[in-house]
Protein backbone atom coordinates (compact mmCIF):
# COMPACT_ATOMS: atom_id res chain seq x y z
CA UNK A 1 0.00 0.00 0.00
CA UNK A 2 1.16 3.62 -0.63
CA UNK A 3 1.42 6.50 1.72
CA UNK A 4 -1.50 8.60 -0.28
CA UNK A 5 -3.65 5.27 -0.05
CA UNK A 6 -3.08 5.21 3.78
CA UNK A 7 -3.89 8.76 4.09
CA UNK A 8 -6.50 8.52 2.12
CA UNK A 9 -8.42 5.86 4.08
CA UNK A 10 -7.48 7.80 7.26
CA UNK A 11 -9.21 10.90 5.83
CA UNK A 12 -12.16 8.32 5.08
CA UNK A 13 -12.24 7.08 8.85
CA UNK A 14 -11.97 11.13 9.92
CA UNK A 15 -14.73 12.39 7.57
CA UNK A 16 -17.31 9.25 8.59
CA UNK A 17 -16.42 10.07 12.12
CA UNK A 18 -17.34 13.25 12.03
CA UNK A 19 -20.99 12.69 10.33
CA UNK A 20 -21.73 9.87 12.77
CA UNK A 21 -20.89 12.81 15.36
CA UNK A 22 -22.55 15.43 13.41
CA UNK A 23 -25.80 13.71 13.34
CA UNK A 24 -26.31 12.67 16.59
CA UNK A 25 -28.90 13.99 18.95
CA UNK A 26 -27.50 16.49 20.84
CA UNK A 27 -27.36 15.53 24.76
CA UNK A 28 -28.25 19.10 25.73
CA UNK A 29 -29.82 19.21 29.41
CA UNK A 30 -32.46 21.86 29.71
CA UNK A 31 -31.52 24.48 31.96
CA UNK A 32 -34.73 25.85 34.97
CA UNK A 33 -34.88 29.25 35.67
CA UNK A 34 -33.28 28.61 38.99
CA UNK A 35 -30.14 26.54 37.49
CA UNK A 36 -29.85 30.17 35.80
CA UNK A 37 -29.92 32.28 38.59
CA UNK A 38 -27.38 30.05 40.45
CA UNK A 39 -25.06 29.42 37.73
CA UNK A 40 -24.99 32.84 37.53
CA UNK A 41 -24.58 33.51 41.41
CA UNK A 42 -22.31 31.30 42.68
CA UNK A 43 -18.51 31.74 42.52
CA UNK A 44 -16.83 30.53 39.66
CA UNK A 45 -13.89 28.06 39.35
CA UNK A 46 -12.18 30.55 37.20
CA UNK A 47 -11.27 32.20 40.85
CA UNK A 48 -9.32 29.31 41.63
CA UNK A 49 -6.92 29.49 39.35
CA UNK A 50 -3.87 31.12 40.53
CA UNK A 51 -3.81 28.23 43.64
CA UNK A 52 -3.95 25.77 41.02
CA UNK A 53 -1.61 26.99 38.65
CA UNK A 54 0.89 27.53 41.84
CA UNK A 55 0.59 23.88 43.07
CA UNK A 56 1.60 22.81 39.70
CA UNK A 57 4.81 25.09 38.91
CA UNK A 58 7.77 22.85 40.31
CA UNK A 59 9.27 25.15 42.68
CA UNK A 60 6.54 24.41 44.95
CA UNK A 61 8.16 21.02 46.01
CA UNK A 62 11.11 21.83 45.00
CA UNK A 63 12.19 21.88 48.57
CA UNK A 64 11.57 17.85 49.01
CA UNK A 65 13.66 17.05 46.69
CA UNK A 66 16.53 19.00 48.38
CA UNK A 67 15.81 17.69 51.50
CA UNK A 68 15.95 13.96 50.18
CA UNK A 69 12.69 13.29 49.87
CA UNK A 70 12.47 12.42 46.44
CA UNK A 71 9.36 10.18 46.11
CA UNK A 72 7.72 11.88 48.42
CA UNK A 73 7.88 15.04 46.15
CA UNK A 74 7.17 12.60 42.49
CA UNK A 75 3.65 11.88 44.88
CA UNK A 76 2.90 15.34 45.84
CA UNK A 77 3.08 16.13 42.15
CA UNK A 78 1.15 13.28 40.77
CA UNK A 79 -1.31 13.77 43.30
CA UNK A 80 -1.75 17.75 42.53
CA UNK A 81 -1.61 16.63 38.77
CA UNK A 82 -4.92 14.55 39.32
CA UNK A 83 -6.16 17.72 41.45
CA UNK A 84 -5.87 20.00 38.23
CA UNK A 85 -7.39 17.66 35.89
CA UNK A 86 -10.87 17.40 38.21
CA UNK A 87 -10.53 21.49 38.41
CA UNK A 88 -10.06 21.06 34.27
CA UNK A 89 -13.14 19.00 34.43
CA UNK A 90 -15.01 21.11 37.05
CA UNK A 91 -14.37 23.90 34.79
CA UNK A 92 -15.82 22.17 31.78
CA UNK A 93 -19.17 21.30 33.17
CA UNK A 94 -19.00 25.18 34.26
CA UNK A 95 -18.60 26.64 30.83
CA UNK A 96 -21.72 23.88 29.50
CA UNK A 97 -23.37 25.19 32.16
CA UNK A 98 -22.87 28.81 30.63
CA UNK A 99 -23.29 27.66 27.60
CA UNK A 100 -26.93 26.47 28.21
CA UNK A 101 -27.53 29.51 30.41
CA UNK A 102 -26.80 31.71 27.43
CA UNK A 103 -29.34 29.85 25.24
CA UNK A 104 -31.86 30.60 27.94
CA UNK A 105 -31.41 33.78 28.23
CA UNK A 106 -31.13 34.22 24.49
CA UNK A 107 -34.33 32.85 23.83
CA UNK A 108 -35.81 34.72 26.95
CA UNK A 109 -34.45 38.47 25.07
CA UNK A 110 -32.77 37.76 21.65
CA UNK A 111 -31.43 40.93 21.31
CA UNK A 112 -29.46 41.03 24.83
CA UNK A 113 -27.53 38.01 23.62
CA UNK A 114 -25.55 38.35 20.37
CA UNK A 115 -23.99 35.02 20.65
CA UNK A 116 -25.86 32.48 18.25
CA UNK A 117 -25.51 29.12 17.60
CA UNK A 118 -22.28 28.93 15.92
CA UNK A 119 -20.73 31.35 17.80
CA UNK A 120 -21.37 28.89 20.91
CA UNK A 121 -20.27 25.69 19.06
CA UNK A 122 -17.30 27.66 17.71
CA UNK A 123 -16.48 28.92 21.78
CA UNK A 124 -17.54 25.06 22.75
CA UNK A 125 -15.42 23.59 20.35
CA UNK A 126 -12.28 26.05 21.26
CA UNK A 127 -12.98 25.20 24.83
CA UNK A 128 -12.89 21.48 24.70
CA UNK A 129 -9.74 21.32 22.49
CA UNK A 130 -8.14 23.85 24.98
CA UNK A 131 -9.18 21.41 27.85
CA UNK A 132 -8.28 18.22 26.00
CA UNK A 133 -4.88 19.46 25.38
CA UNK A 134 -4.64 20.63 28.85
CA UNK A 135 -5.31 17.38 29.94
CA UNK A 136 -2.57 15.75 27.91
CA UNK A 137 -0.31 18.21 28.95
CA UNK A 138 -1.14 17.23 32.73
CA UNK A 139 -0.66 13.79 31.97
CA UNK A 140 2.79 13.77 30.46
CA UNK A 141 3.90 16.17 33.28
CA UNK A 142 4.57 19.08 31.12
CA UNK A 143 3.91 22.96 32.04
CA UNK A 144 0.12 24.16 30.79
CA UNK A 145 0.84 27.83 32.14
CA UNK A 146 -0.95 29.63 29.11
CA UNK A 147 -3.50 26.93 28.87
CA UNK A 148 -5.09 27.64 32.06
CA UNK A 149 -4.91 31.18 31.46
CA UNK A 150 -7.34 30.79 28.01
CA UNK A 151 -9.66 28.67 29.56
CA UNK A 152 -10.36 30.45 32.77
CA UNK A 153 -10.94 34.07 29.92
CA UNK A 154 -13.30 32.13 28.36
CA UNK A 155 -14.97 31.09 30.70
CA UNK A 156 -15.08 34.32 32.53
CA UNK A 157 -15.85 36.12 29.80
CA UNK A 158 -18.81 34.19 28.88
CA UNK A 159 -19.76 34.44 32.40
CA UNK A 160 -19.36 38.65 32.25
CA UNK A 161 -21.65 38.83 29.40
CA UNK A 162 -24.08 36.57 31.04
CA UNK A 163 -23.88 38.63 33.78
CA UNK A 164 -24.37 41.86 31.69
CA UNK A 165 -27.41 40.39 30.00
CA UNK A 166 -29.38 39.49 32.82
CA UNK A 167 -28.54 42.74 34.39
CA UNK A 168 -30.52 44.22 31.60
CA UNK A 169 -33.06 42.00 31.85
CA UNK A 170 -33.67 43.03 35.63
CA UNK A 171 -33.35 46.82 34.58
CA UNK A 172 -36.00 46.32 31.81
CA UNK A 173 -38.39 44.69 34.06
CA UNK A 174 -38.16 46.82 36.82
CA UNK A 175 -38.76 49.82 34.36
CA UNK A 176 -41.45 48.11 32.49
CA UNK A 177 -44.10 46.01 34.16
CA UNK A 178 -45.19 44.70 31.03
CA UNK A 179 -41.99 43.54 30.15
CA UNK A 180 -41.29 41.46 33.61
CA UNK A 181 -44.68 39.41 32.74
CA UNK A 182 -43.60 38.22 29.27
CA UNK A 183 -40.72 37.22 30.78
CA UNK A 184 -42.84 35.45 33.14
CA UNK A 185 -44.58 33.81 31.08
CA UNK A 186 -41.48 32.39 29.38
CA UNK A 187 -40.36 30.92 32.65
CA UNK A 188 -43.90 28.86 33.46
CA UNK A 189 -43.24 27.61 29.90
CA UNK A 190 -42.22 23.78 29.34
CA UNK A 191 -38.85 22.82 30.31
């Protein structure tokens, strides 16, 4: 067999894999009115960052290693590398979490929320290959400064806007009673 004929399949494999992905149902979870409220109340894991990216950086247990405890110091590392990939996965259901939130709100006030559709699978897709190379990064024991740094702005950013949006939601209804009982309405709807 030839190299092109190799690649060739391989492209095959890629392309079917994709459409079997592409047309399945989506597993999206529909988000209540109070899943939006605390999603958009509680702290965020993007706060956490700095004590996570510290525990990884090697000069942290550095001083093990000089006092001759070696293994000691491989364990403390291993053991904060498993930390940051369940704060990488923590922050992953967060940003679905947003993500669903900001089709909520969208549909609640279209033109508060400029994201559409393929600006969230473009941001969903960015975030996920982010993570998953984060997460391979982690697992060979090499340094994902930077890596941490784009996920938490993404995810904070998505949470600002959020955070803008439904401030102008509350602003609206409170000037406009009219306006608080459509959205009112939308709530009692089916979820």
């Amino acid at each position: 067999m030839t190299v092109t004929f190799i690649l060739f399949i391989l492209l095959a494999v890629l392309f079917m894999a994709l459409l079997v992905w592409a047309v399945a149902p989506p597993r999206r979870k529909l988000v209540s009115a109070d899943e939006v409220l605390t999603a958009l109340s509680e702290e965020h894991h993007s706060c956490r960052l700095p004590k996570i990216v510290q525990a990884l950086h090697p000069e942290d247990t550095a001083f093990l290693a000089g006092r001759g405890f070696a293994a000691l110091r491989k364990q403390v590392r291993a053991e904060r590398g498993r930390i940051a990939l369940m704060y990488l996965d923590a922050l992953q259901q967060e940003y679905d979490l947003l993500l669903e939130v900001s089709r909520v709100v969208a549909a609640m006030v279209p033109e508060l929320i400029a994201v559409d559709e393929a600006e969230r699978f473009k941001l969903h897709v960015r975030f996920a290959l982010v993570c998953g190379y984060l997460r391979w990064k982690l697992r060979l024991g090499l340094e994902p400064w930077g890596g941490f740094k784009h996920l938490t702005e993404l995810s904070s950013g998505m949470a600002l806007h959020l955070e803008v949006a439904t401030t102008h939601i509350g602003e609206r209804a409170a000037q406009n009673p009219e306006y608080s009982s459509i959205l009112d309405e939308g709530d009692n709807g089916p979820q």
